[in-house]
N, C-alpha and C. Protein backbone atom coordinates (compact mmCIF):
# COMPACT_ATOMS: atom_id res chain seq x y z
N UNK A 1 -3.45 -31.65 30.46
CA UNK A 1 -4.11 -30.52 29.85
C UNK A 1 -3.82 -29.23 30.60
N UNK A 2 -3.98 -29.25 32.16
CA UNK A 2 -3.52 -27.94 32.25
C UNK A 2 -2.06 -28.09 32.75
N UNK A 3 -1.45 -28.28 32.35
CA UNK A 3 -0.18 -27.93 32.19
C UNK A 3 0.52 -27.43 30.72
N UNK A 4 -0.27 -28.12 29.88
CA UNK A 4 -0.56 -27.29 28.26
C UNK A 4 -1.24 -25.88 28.30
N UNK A 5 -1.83 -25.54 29.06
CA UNK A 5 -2.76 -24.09 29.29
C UNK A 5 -1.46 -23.21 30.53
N UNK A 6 -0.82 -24.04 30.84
CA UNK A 6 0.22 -23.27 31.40
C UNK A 6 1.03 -22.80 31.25
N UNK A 7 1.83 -23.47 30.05
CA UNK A 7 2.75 -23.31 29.14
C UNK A 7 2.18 -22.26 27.99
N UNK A 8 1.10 -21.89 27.94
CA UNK A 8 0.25 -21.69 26.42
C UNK A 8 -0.16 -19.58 27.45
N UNK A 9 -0.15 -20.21 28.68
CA UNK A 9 -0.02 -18.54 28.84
C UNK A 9 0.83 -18.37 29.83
N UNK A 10 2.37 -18.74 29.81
CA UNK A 10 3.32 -18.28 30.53
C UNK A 10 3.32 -16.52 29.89
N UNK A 11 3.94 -16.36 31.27
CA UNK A 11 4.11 -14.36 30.75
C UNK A 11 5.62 -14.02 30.33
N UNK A 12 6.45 -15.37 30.07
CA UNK A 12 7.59 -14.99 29.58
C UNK A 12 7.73 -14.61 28.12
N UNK A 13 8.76 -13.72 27.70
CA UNK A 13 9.09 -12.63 27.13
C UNK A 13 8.00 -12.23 26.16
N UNK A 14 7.04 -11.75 27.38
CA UNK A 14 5.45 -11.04 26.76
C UNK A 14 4.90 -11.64 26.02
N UNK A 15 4.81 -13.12 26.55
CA UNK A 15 3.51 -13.99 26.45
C UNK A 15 3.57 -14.33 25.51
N UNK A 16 5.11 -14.77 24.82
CA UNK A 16 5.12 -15.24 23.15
C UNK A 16 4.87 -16.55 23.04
N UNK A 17 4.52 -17.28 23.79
CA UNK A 17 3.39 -18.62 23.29
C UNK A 17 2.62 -18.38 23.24
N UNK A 18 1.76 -17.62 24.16
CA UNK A 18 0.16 -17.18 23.30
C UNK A 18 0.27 -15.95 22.61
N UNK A 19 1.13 -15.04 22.11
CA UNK A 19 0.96 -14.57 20.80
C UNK A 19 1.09 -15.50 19.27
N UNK A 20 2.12 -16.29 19.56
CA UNK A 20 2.08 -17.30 18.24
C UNK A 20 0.95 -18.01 18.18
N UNK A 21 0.67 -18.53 19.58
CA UNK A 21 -0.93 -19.62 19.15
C UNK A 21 -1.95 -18.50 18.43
N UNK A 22 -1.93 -17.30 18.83
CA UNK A 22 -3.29 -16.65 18.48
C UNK A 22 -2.67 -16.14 16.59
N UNK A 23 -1.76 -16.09 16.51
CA UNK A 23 -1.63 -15.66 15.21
C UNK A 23 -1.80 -17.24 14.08
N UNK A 24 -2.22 -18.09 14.63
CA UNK A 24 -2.37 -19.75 14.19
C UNK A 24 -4.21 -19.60 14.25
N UNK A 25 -4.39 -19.10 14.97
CA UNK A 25 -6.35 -19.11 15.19
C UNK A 25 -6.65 -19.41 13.68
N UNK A 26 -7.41 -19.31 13.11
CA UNK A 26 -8.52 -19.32 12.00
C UNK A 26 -10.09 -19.31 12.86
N UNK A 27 -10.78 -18.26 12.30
CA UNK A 27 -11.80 -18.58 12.40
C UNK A 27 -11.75 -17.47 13.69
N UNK A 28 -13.03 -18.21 14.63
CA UNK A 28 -13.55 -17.41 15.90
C UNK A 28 -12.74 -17.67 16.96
N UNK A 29 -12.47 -17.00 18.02
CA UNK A 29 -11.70 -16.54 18.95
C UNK A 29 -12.15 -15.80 19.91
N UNK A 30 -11.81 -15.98 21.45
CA UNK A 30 -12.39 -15.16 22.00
C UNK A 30 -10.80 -14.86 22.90
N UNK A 31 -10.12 -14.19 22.33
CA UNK A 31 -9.06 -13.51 23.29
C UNK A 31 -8.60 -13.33 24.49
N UNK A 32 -7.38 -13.31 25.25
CA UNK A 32 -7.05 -12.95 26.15
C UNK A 32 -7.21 -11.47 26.67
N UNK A 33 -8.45 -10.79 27.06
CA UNK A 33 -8.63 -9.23 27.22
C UNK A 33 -7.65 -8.63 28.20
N UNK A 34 -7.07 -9.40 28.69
CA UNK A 34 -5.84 -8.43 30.15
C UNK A 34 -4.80 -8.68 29.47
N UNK A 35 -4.75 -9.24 28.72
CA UNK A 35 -2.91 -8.87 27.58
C UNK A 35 -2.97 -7.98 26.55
N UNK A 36 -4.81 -7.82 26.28
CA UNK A 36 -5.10 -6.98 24.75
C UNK A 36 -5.12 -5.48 25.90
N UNK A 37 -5.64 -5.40 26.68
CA UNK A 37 -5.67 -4.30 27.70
C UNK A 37 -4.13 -3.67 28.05
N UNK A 38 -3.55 -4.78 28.46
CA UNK A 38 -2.46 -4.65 28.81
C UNK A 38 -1.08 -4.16 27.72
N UNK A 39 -1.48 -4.48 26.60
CA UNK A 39 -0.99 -3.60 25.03
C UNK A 39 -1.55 -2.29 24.94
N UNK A 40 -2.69 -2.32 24.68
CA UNK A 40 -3.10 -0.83 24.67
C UNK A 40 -3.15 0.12 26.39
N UNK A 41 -2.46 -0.24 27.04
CA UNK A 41 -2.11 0.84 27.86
C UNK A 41 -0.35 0.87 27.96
N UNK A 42 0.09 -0.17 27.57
CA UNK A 42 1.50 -0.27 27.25
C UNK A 42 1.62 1.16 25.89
N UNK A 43 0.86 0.78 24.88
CA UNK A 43 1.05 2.15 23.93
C UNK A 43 0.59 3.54 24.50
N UNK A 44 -0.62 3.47 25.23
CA UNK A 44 -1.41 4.82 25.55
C UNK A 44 0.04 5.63 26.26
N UNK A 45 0.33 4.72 27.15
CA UNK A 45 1.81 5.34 28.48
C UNK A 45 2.83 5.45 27.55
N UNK A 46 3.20 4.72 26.81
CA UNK A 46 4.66 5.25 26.02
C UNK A 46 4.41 5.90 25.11
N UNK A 47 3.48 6.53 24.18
CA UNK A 47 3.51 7.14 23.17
C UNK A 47 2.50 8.51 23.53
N UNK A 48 3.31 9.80 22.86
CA UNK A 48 2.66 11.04 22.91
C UNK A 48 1.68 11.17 22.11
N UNK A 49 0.29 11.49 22.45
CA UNK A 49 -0.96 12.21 21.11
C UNK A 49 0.02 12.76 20.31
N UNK A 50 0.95 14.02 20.69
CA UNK A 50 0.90 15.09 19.77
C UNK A 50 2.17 14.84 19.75
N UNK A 51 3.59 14.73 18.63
CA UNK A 51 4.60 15.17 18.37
C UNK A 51 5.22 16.54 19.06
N UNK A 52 6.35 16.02 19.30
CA UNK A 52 7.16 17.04 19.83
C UNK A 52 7.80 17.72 18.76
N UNK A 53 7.51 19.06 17.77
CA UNK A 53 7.84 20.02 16.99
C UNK A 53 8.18 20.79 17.56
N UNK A 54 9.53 21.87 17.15
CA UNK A 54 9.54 22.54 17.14
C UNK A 54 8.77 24.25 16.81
N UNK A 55 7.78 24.87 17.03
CA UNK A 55 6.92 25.67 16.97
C UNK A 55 5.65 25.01 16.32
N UNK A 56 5.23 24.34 16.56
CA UNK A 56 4.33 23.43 16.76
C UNK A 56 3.51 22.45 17.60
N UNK A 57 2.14 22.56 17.27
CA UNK A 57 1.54 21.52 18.58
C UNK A 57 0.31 21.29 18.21
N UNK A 58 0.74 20.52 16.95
CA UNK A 58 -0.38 20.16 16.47
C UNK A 58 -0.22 18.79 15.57
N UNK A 59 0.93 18.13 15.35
CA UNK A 59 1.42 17.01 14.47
C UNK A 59 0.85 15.98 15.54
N UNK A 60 -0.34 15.20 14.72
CA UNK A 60 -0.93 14.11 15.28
C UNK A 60 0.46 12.98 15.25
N UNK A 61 0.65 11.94 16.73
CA UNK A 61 0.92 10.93 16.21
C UNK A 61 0.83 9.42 16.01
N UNK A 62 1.00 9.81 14.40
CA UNK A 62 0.16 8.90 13.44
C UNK A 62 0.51 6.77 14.05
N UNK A 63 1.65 7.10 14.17
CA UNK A 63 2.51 5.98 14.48
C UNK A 63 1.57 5.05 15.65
N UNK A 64 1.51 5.97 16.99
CA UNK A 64 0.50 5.53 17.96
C UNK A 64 -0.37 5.04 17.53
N UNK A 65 -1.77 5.94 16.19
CA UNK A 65 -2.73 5.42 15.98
C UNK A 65 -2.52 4.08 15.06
N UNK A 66 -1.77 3.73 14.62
CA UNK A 66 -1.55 2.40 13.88
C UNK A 66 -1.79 1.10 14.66
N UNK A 67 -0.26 1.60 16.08
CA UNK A 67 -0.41 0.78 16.54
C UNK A 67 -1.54 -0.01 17.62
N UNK A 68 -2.56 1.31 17.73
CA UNK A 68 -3.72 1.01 18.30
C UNK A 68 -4.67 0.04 17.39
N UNK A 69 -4.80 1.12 16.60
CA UNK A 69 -5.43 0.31 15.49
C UNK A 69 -5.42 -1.47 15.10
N UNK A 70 -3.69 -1.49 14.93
CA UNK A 70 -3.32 -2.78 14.77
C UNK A 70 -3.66 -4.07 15.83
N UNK A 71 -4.22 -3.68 16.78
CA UNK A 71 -4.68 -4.29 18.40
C UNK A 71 -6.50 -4.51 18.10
N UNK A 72 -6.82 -3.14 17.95
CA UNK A 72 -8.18 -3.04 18.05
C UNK A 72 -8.95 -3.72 16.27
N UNK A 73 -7.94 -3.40 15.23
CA UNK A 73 -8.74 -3.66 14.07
C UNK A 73 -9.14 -4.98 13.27
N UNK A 74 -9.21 -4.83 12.17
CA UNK A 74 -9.95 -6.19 12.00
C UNK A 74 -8.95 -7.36 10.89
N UNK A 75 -7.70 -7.02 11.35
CA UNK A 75 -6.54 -8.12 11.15
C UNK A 75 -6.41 -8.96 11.88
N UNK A 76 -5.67 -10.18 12.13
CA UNK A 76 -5.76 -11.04 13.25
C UNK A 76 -4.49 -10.89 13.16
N UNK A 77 -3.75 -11.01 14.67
CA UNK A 77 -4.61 -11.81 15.63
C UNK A 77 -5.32 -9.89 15.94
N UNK A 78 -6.56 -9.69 16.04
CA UNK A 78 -6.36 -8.77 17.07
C UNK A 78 -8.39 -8.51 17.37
N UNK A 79 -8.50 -7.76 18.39
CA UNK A 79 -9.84 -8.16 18.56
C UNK A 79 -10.90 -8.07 17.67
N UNK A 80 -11.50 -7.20 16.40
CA UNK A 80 -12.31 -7.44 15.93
C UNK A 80 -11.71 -8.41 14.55
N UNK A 81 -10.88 -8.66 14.24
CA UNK A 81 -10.38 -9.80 13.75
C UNK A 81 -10.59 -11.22 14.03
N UNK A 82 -11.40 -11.50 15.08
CA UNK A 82 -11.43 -12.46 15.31
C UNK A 82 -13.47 -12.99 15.13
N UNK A 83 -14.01 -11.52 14.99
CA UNK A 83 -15.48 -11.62 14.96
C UNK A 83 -15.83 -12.00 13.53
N UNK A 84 -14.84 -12.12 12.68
CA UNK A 84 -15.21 -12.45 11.29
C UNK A 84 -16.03 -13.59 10.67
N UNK A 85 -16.57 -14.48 11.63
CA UNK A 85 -17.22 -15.18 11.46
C UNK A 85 -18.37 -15.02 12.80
N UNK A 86 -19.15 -15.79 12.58
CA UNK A 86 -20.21 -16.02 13.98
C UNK A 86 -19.92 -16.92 14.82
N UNK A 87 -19.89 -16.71 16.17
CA UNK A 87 -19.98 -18.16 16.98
C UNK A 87 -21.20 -18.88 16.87
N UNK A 88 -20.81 -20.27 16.75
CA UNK A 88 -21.41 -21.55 16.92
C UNK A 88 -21.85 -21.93 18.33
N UNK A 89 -22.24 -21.18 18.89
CA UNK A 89 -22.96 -21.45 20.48
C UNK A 89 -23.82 -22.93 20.46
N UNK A 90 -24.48 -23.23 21.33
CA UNK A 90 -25.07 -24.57 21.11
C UNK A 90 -25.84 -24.25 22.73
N UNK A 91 -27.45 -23.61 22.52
CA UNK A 91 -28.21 -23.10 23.43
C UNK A 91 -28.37 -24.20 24.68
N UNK A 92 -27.94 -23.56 25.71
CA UNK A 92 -28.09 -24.21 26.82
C UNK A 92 -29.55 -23.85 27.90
N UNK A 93 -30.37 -24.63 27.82
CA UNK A 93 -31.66 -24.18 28.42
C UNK A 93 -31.53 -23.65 29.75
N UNK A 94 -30.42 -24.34 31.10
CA UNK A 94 -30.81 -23.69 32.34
C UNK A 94 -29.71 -22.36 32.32
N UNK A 95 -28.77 -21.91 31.60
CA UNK A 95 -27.81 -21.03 31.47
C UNK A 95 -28.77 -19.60 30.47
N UNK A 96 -29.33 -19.97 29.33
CA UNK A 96 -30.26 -19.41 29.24
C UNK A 96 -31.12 -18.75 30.26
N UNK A 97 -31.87 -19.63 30.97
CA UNK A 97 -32.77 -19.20 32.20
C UNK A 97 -32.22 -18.15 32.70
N UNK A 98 -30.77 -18.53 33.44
CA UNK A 98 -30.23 -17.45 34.46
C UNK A 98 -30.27 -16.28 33.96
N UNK A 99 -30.04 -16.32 32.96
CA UNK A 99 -29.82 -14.37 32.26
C UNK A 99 -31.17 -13.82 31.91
N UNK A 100 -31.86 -15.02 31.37
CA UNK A 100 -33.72 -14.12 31.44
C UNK A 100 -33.98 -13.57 33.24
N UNK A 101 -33.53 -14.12 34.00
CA UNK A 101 -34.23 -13.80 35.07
C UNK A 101 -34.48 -12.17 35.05
């Protein structure tokens, strides 16, 4: 088993075994957040807010917000894409406890 979880998040050529497993999900998911992090600062650093125009400085770009979007929105694989259903938790009484404290 963990050698299946090893293989399932090798970081070779940007973690394309766990991008295919997560585009296979159905249902609830709780994501890898330092690869979803690690995308959206990969876009924030390579892509400009504003277009480079000539006498201009004001052309939003649109392209960036997609691809943010496409990370953050509610397609899968991507994070609120995956809230489309509810988790099935199954209440644990002393784990419970700890967080009332």
């Amino acid at each position: 088993m963990l050698e299946t979880l090893r293989q399932l998040i090798d970081p070779a050529k940007s973690n394309k075994t766990y991008r295919e497993a997560l585009r296979g999900v159905v249902g609830t998911c709780i994501p890898f957040m330092s690869l979803i992090l690690k995308d959206l600062i990969f876009i924030e650093d390579g892509n400009l807010d504003i277009l480079p125009v000539e006498g201009r400085n004001d052309i939003i770009n649109f392209d960036k917000a997609m691809k943010i979007s496409a990370i953050i929105g509610h397609q899968q694989p991507s994070i609120l894409g995956f809230q489309t259903e509810l988790y099935k938790f199954v209440k644990v009484d002393a784990v419970y406890e700890i967080f009332n404290k």
